[in-house]
C-alpha atoms as a PDB file:
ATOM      1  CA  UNK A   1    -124.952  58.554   7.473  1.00  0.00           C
ATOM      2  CA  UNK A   2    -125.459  61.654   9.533  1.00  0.00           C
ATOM      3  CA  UNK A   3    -122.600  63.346  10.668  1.00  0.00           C
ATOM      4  CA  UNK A   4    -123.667  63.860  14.440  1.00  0.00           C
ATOM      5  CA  UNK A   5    -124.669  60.818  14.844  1.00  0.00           C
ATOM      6  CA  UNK A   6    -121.637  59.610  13.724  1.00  0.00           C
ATOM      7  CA  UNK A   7    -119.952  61.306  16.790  1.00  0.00           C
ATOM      8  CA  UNK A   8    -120.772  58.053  19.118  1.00  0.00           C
ATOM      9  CA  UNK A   9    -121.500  55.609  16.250  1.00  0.00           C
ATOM     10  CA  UNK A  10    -118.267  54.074  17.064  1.00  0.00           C
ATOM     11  CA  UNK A  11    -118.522  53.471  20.786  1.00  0.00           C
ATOM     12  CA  UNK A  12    -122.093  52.140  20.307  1.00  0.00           C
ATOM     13  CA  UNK A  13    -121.207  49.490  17.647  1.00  0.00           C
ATOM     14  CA  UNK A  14    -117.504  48.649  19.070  1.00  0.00           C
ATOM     15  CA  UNK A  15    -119.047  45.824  21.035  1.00  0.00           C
ATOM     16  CA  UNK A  16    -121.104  44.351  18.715  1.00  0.00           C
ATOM     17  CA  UNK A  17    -119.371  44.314  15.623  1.00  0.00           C
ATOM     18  CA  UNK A  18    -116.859  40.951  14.352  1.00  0.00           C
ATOM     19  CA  UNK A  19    -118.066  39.250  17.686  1.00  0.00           C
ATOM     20  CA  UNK A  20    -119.124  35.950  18.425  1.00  0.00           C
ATOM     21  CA  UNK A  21    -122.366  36.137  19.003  1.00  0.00           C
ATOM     22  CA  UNK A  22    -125.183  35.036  16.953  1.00  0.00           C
ATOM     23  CA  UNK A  23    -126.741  37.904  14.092  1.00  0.00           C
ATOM     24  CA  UNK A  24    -130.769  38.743  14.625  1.00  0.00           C
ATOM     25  CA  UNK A  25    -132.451  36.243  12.210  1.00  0.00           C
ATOM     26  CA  UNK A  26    -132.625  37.175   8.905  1.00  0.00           C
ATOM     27  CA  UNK A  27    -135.576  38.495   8.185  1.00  0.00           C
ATOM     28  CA  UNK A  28    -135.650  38.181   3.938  1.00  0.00           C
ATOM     29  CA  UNK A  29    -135.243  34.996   1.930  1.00  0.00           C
ATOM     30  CA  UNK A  30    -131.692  35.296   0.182  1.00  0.00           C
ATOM     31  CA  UNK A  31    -133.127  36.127  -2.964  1.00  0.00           C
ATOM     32  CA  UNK A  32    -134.599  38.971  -1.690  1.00  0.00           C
ATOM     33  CA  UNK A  33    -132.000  40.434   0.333  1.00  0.00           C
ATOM     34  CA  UNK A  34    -129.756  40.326  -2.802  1.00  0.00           C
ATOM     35  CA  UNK A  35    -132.475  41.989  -4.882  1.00  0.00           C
ATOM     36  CA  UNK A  36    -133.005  44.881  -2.353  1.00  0.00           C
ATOM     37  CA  UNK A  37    -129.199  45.130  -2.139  1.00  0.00           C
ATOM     38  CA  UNK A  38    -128.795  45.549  -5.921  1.00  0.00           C
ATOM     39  CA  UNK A  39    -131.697  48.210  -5.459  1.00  0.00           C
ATOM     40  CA  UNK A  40    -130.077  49.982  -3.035  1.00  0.00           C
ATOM     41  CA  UNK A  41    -126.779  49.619  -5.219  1.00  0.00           C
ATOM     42  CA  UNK A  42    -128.822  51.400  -7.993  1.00  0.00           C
ATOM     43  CA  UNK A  43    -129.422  54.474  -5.711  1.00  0.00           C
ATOM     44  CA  UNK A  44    -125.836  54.426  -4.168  1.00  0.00           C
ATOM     45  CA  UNK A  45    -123.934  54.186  -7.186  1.00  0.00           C
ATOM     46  CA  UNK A  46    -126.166  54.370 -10.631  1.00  0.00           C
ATOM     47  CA  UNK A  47    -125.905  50.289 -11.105  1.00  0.00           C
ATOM     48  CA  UNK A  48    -127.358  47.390  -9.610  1.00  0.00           C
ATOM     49  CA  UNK A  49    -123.607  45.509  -9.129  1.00  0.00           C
ATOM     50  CA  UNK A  50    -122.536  45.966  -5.986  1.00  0.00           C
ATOM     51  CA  UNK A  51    -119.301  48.868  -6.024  1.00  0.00           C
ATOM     52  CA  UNK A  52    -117.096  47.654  -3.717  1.00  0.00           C
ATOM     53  CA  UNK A  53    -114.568  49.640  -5.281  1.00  0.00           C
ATOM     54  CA  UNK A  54    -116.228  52.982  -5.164  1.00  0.00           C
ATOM     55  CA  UNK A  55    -114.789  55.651  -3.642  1.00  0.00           C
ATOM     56  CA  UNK A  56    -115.066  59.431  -3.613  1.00  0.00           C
ATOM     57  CA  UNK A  57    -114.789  62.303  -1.770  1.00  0.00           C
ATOM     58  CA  UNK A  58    -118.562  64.377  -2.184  1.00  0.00           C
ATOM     59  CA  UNK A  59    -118.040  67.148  -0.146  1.00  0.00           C
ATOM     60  CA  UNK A  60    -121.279  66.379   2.254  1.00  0.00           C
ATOM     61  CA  UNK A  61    -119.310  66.816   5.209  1.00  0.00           C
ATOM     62  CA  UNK A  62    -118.676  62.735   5.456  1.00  0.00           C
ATOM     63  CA  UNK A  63    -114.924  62.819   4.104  1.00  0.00           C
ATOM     64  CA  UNK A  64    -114.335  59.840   1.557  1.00  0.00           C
ATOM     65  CA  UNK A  65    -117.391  57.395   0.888  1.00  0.00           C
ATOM     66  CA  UNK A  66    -116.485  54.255  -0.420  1.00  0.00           C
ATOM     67  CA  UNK A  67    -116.955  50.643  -0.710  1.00  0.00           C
ATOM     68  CA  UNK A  68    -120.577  48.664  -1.195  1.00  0.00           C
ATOM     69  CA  UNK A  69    -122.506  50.205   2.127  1.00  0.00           C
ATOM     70  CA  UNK A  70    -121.266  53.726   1.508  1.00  0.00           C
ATOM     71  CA  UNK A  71    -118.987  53.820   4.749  1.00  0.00           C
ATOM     72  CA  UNK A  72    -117.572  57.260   5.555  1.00  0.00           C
ATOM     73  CA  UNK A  73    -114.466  58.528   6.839  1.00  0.00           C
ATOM     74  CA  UNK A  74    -116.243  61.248   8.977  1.00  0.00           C
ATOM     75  CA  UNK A  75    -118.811  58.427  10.520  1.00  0.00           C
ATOM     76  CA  UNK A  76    -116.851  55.867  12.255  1.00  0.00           C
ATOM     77  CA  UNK A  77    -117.761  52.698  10.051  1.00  0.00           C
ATOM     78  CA  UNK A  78    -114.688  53.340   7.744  1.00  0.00           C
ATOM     79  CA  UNK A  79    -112.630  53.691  10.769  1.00  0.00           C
ATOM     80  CA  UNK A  80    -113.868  49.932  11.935  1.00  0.00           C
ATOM     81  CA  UNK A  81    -113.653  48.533   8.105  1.00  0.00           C
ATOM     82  CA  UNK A  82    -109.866  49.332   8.805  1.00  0.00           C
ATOM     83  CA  UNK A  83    -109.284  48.456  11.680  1.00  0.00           C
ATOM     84  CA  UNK A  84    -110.410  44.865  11.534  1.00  0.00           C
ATOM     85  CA  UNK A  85    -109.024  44.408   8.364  1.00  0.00           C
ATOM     86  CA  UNK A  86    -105.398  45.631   9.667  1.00  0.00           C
ATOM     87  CA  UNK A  87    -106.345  43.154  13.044  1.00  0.00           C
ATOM     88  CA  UNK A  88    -106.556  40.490  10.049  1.00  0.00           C
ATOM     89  CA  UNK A  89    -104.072  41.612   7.691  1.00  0.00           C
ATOM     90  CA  UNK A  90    -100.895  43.816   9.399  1.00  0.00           C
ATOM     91  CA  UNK A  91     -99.399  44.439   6.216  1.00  0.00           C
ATOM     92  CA  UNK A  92    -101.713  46.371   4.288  1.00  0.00           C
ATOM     93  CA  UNK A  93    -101.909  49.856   2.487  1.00  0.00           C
ATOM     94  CA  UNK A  94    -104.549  50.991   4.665  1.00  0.00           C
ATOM     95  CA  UNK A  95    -103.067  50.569   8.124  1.00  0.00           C
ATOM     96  CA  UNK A  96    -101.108  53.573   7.743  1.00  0.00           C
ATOM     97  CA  UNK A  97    -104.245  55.873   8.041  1.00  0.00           C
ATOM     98  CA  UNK A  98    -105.722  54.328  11.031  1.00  0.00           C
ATOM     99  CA  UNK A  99    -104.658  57.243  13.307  1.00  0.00           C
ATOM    100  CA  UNK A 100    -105.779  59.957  11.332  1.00  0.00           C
ATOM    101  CA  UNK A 101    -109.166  58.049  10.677  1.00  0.00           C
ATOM    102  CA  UNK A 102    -109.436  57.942  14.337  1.00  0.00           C
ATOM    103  CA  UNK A 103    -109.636  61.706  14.737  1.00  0.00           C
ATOM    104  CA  UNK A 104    -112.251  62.421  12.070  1.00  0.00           C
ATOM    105  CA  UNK A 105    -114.319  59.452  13.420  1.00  0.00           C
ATOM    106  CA  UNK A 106    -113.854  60.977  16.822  1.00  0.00           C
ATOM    107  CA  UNK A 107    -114.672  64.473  15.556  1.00  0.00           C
ATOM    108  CA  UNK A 108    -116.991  63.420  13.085  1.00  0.00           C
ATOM    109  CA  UNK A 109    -114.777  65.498  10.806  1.00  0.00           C
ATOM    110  CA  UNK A 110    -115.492  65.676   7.148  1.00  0.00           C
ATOM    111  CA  UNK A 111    -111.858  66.935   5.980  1.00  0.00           C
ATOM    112  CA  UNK A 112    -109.586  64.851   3.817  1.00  0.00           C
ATOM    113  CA  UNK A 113    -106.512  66.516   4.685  1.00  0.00           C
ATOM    114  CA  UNK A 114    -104.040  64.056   5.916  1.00  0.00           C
ATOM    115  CA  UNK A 115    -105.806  61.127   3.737  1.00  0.00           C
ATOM    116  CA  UNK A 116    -103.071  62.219   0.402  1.00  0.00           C
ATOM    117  CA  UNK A 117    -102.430  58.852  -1.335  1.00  0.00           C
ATOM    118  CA  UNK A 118    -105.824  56.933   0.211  1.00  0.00           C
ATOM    119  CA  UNK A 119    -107.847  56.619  -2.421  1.00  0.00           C
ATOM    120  CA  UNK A 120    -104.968  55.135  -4.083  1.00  0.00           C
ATOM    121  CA  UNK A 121    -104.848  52.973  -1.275  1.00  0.00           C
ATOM    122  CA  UNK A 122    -107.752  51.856  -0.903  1.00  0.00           C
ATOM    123  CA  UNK A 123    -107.791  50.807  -4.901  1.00  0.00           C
ATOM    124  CA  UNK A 124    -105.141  48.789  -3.689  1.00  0.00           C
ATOM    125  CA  UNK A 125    -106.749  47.013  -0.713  1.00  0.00           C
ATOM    126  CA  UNK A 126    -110.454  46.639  -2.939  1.00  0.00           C
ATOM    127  CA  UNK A 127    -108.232  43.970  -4.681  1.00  0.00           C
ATOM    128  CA  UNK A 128    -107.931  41.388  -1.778  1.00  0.00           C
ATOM    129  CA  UNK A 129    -110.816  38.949  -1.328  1.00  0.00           C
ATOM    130  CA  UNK A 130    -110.451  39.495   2.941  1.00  0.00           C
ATOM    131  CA  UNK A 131    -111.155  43.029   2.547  1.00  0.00           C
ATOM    132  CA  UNK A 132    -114.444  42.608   0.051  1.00  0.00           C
ATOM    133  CA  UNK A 133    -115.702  39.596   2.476  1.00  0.00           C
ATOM    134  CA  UNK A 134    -115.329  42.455   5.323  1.00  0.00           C
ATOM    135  CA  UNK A 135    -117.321  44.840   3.819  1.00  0.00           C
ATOM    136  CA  UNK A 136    -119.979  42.102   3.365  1.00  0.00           C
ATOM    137  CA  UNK A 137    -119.683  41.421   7.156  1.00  0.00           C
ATOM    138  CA  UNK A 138    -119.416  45.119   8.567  1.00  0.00           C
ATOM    139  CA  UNK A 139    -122.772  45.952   6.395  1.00  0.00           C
ATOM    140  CA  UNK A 140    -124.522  43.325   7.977  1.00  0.00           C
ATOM    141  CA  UNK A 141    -123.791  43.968  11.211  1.00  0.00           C
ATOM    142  CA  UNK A 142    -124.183  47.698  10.949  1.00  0.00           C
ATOM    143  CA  UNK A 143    -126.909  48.185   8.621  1.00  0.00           C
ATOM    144  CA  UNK A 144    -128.852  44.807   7.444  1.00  0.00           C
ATOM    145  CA  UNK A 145    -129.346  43.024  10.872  1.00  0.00           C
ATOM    146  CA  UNK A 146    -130.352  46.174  12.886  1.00  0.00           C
ATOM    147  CA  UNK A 147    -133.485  47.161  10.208  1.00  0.00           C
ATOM    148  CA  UNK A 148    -134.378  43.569   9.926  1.00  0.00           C
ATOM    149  CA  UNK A 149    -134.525  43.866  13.900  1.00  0.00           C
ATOM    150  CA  UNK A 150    -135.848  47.814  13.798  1.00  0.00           C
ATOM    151  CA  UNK A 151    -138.653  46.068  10.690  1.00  0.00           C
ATOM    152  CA  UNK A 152    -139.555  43.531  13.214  1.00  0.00           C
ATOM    153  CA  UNK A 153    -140.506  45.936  15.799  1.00  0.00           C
ATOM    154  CA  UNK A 154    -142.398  47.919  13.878  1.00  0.00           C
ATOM    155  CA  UNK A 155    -144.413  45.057  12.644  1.00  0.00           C
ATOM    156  CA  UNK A 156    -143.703  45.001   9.306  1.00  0.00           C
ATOM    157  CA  UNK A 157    -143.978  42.309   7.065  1.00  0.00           C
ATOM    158  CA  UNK A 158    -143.716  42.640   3.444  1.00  0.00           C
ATOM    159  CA  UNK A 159    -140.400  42.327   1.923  1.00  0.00           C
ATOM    160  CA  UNK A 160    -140.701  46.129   0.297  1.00  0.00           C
ATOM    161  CA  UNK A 161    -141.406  47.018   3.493  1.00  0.00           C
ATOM    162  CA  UNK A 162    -138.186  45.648   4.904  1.00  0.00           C
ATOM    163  CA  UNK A 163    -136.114  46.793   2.123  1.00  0.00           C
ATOM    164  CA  UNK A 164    -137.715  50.266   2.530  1.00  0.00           C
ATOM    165  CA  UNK A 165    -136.107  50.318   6.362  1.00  0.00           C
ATOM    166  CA  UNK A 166    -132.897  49.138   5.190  1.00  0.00           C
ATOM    167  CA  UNK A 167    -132.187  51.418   2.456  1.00  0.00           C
ATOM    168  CA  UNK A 168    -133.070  53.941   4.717  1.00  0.00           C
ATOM    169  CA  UNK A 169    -130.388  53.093   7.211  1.00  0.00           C
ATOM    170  CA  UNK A 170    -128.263  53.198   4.540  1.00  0.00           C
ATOM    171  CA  UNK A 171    -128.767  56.540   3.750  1.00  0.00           C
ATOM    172  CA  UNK A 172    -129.193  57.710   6.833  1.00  0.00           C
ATOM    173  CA  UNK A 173    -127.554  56.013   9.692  1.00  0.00           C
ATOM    174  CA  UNK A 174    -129.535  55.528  13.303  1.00  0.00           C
ATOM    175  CA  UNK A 175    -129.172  56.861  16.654  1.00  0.00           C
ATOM    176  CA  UNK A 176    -130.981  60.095  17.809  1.00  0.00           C
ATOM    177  CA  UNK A 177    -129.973  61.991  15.049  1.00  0.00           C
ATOM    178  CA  UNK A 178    -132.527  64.420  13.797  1.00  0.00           C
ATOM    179  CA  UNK A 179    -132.591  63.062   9.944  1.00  0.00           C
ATOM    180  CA  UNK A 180    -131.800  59.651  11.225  1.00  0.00           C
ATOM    181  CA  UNK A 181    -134.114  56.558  10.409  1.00  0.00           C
ATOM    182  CA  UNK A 182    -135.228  56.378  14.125  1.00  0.00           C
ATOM    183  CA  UNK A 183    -136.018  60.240  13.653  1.00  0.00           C
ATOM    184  CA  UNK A 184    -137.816  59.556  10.845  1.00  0.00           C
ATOM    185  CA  UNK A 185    -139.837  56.568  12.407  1.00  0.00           C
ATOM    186  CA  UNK A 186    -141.081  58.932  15.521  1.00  0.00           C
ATOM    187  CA  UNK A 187    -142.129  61.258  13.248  1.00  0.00           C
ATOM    188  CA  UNK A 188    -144.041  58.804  11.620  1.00  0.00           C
ATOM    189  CA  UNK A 189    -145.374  57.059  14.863  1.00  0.00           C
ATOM    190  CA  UNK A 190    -146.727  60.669  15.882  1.00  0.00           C
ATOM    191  CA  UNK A 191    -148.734  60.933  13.471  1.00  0.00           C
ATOM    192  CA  UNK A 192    -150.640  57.427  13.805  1.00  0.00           C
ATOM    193  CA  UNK A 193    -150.110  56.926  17.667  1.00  0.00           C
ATOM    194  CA  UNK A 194    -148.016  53.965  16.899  1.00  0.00           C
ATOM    195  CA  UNK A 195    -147.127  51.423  14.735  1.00  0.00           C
ATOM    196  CA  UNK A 196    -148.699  48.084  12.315  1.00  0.00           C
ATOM    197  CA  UNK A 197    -146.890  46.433  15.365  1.00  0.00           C
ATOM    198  CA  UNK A 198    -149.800  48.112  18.016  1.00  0.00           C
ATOM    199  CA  UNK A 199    -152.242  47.425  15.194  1.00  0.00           C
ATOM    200  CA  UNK A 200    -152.989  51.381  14.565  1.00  0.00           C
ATOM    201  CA  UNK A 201    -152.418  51.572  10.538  1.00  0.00           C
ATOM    202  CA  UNK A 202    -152.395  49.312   8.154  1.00  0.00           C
ATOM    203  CA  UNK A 203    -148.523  48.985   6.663  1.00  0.00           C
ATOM    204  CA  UNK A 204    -148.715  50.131   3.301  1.00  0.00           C
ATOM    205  CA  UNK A 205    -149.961  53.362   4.912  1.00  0.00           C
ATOM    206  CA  UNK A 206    -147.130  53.550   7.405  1.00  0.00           C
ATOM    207  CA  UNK A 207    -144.740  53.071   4.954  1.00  0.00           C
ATOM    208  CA  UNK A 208    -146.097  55.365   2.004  1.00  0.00           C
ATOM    209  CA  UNK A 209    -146.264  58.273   4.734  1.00  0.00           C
ATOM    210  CA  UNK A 210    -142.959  56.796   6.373  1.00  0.00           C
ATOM    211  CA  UNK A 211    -141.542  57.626   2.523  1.00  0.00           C
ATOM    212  CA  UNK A 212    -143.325  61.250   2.483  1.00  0.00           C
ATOM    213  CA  UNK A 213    -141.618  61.964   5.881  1.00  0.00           C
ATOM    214  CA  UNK A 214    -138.135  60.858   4.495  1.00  0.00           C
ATOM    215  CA  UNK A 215    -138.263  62.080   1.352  1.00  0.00           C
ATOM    216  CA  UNK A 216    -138.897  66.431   3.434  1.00  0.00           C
ATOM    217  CA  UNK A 217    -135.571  65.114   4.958  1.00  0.00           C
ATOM    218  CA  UNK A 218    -133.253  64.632   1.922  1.00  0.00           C
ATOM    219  CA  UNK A 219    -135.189  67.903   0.502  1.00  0.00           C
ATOM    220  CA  UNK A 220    -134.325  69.757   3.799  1.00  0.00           C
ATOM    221  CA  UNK A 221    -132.072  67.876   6.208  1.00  0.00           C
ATOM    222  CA  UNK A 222    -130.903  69.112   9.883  1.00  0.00           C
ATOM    223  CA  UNK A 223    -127.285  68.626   8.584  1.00  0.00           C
ATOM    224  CA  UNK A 224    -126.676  71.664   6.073  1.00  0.00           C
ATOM    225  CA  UNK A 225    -123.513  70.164   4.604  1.00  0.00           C
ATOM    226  CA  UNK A 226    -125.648  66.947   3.448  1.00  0.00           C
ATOM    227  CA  UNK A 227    -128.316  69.478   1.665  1.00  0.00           C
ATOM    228  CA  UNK A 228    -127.286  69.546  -1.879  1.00  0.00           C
ATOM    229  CA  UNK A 229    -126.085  66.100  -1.892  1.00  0.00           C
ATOM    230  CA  UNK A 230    -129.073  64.693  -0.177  1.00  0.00           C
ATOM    231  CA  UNK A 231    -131.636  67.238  -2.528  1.00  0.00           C
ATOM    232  CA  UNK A 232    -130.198  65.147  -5.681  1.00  0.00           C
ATOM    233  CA  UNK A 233    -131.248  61.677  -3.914  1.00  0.00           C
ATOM    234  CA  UNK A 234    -134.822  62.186  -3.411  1.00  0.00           C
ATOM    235  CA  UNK A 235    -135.352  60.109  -6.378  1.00  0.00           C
ATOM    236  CA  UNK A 236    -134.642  57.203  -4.641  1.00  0.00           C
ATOM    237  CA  UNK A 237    -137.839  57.363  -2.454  1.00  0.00           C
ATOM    238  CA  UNK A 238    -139.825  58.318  -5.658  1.00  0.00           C
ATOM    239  CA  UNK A 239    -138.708  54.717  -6.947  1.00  0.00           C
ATOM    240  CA  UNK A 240    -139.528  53.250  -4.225  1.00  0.00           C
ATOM    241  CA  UNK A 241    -143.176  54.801  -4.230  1.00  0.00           C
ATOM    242  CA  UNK A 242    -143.021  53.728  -7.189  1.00  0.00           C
ATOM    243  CA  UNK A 243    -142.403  50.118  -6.183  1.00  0.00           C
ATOM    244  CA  UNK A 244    -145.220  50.009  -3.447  1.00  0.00           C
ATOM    245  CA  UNK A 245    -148.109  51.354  -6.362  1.00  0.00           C
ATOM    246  CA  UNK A 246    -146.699  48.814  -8.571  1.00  0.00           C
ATOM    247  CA  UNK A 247    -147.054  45.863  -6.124  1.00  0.00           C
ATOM    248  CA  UNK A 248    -143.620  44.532  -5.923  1.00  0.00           C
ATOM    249  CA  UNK A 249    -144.262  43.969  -1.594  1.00  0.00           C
ATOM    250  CA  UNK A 250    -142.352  40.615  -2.160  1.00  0.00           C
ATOM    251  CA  UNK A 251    -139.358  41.423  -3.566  1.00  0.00           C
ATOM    252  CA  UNK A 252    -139.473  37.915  -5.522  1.00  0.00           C
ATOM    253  CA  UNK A 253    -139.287  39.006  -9.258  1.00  0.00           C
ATOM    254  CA  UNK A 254    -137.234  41.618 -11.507  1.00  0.00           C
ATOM    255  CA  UNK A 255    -138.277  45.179 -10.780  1.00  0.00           C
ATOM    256  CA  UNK A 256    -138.689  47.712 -13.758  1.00  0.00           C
ATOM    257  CA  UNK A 257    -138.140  51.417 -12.072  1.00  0.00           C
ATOM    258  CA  UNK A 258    -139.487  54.317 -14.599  1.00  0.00           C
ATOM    259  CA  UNK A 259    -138.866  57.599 -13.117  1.00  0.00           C
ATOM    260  CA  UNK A 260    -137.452  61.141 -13.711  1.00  0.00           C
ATOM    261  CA  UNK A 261    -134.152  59.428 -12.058  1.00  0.00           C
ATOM    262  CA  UNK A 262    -134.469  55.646 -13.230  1.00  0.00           C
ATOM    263  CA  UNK A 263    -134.776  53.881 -16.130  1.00  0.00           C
ATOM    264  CA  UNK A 264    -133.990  50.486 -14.628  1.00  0.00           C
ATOM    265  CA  UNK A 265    -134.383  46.699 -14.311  1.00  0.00           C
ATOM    266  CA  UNK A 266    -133.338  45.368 -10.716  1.00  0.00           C
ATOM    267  CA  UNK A 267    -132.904  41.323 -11.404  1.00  0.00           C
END
């Protein structure tokens, strides 16, 4: 996610996130919300498994990304991963970093210094079933509910579609941020006065020039400390191009990915 954005990402979600109340409906059949999350597995981490384990310090300006959603120690959703898990489990080795997290999610600081021994860590925690079922729960209530609810709007209807917005918030994070996926939605809105929601363009058309818009960003982002990393990734919208000219809108068989970057199957 984008580092300014990740400046008030933690007082917006604070409310919302391990409450009571009832998720936005789930917008794709659980087959295809696993296939699009083994997709977007592929483009996070090189394999279709989900990497709850990763972790690894990239030098984007984000601090340590780790675990299956990519969550940052610069962004603020690392910073809630811990602390609920401490609320759940006191004695754990990642409790011990909660006040330094705090600072570089309220600075939106990409330094590791005063993180010595967390990766280690956090190896240790990836090895208790409570801390892989809240990773599960944090990316759904950070990332997969609000672009089924952000798809919805829009008026879009094909699973690709869907998985297309979700990815993207992946990547990207919300909020105002200039490379954000709301940024990149207005950008695409300008250009067709609106949305398949207000009945102005078609959807493959939003989303194929939706993709073009996105894919300038990773090639030139606002934030100059995601640049190189971000350059690399542009491979990802290529596939999923790729995916939309192939015809795999409903998500609801294996997808074969032949690029310069992929030479994949996504069961």
């Amino acid at each position: 996610m984008c580092r300014s954005y990740a400046v008030c990402f933690r007082l917006a979600v604070l409310a919302i996130v391990f409450c009571e109340a009832a998720p936005v409906r789930a917008d794709l059949t659980i087959e295809q919300k696993a296939r699009a999350e083994r997709l977007i597995s592929l483009f996070e981490n090189g394999i279709t498994q989900v990497q709850y384990g990763y972790i690894e310090a990239l030098g984007d300006g984000r601090g340590y990304t780790f675990g299956r959603a990519g969550f940052t120690t610069a962004t603020g959703d690392a910073l809630l991963l811990v602390e609920e898990y401490t609320k759940q489990r006191p004695e754990n080795p990642l409790g011990r970093y909660l006040p330094r997290l705090r600072k570089l999610a309220n600075r939106g600081s990409g330094s590791v210094s005063g993180l010595e021994g967390f990766v280690a860590a956090y190896q240790s925690a990836v090895r208790d079933s409570l801390f892989i079922a809240l990773q599960d729960q944090l990316q759904d209530d950070l990332y997969y509910y609000p672009a089924m609810r952000i798809a919805r709007e829009l008026g879009l209807r094909s699973a690709l579609a869907k998985a297309v917005i979700y990815d993207t918030i992946i990547q990207h994070g919300g909020g105002s941020d200039p490379d954000s996926l709301e940024a990149i939605i207005a950008r695409t809105e300008r250009i067709f006065s609106g949305s398949p929601a207000q009945g102005v363009v078609g959807e493959a058309k939003f989303i194929y020039t939706f993709l073009r818009i996105r894919r300038a960003v990773l090639s030139m982002p606002d934030n100059a400390e995601s640049a190189g990393v971000w350059a690399e990734s542009t491979g990802r919208v290529d596939a999923l191009m790729q995916m939309m000219h192939r015809g795999y809108w409903n998500l609801d068989r294996p997808i074969r990915i032949q690029t310069r970057d992929y030479d994949e199957i996504v069961n």
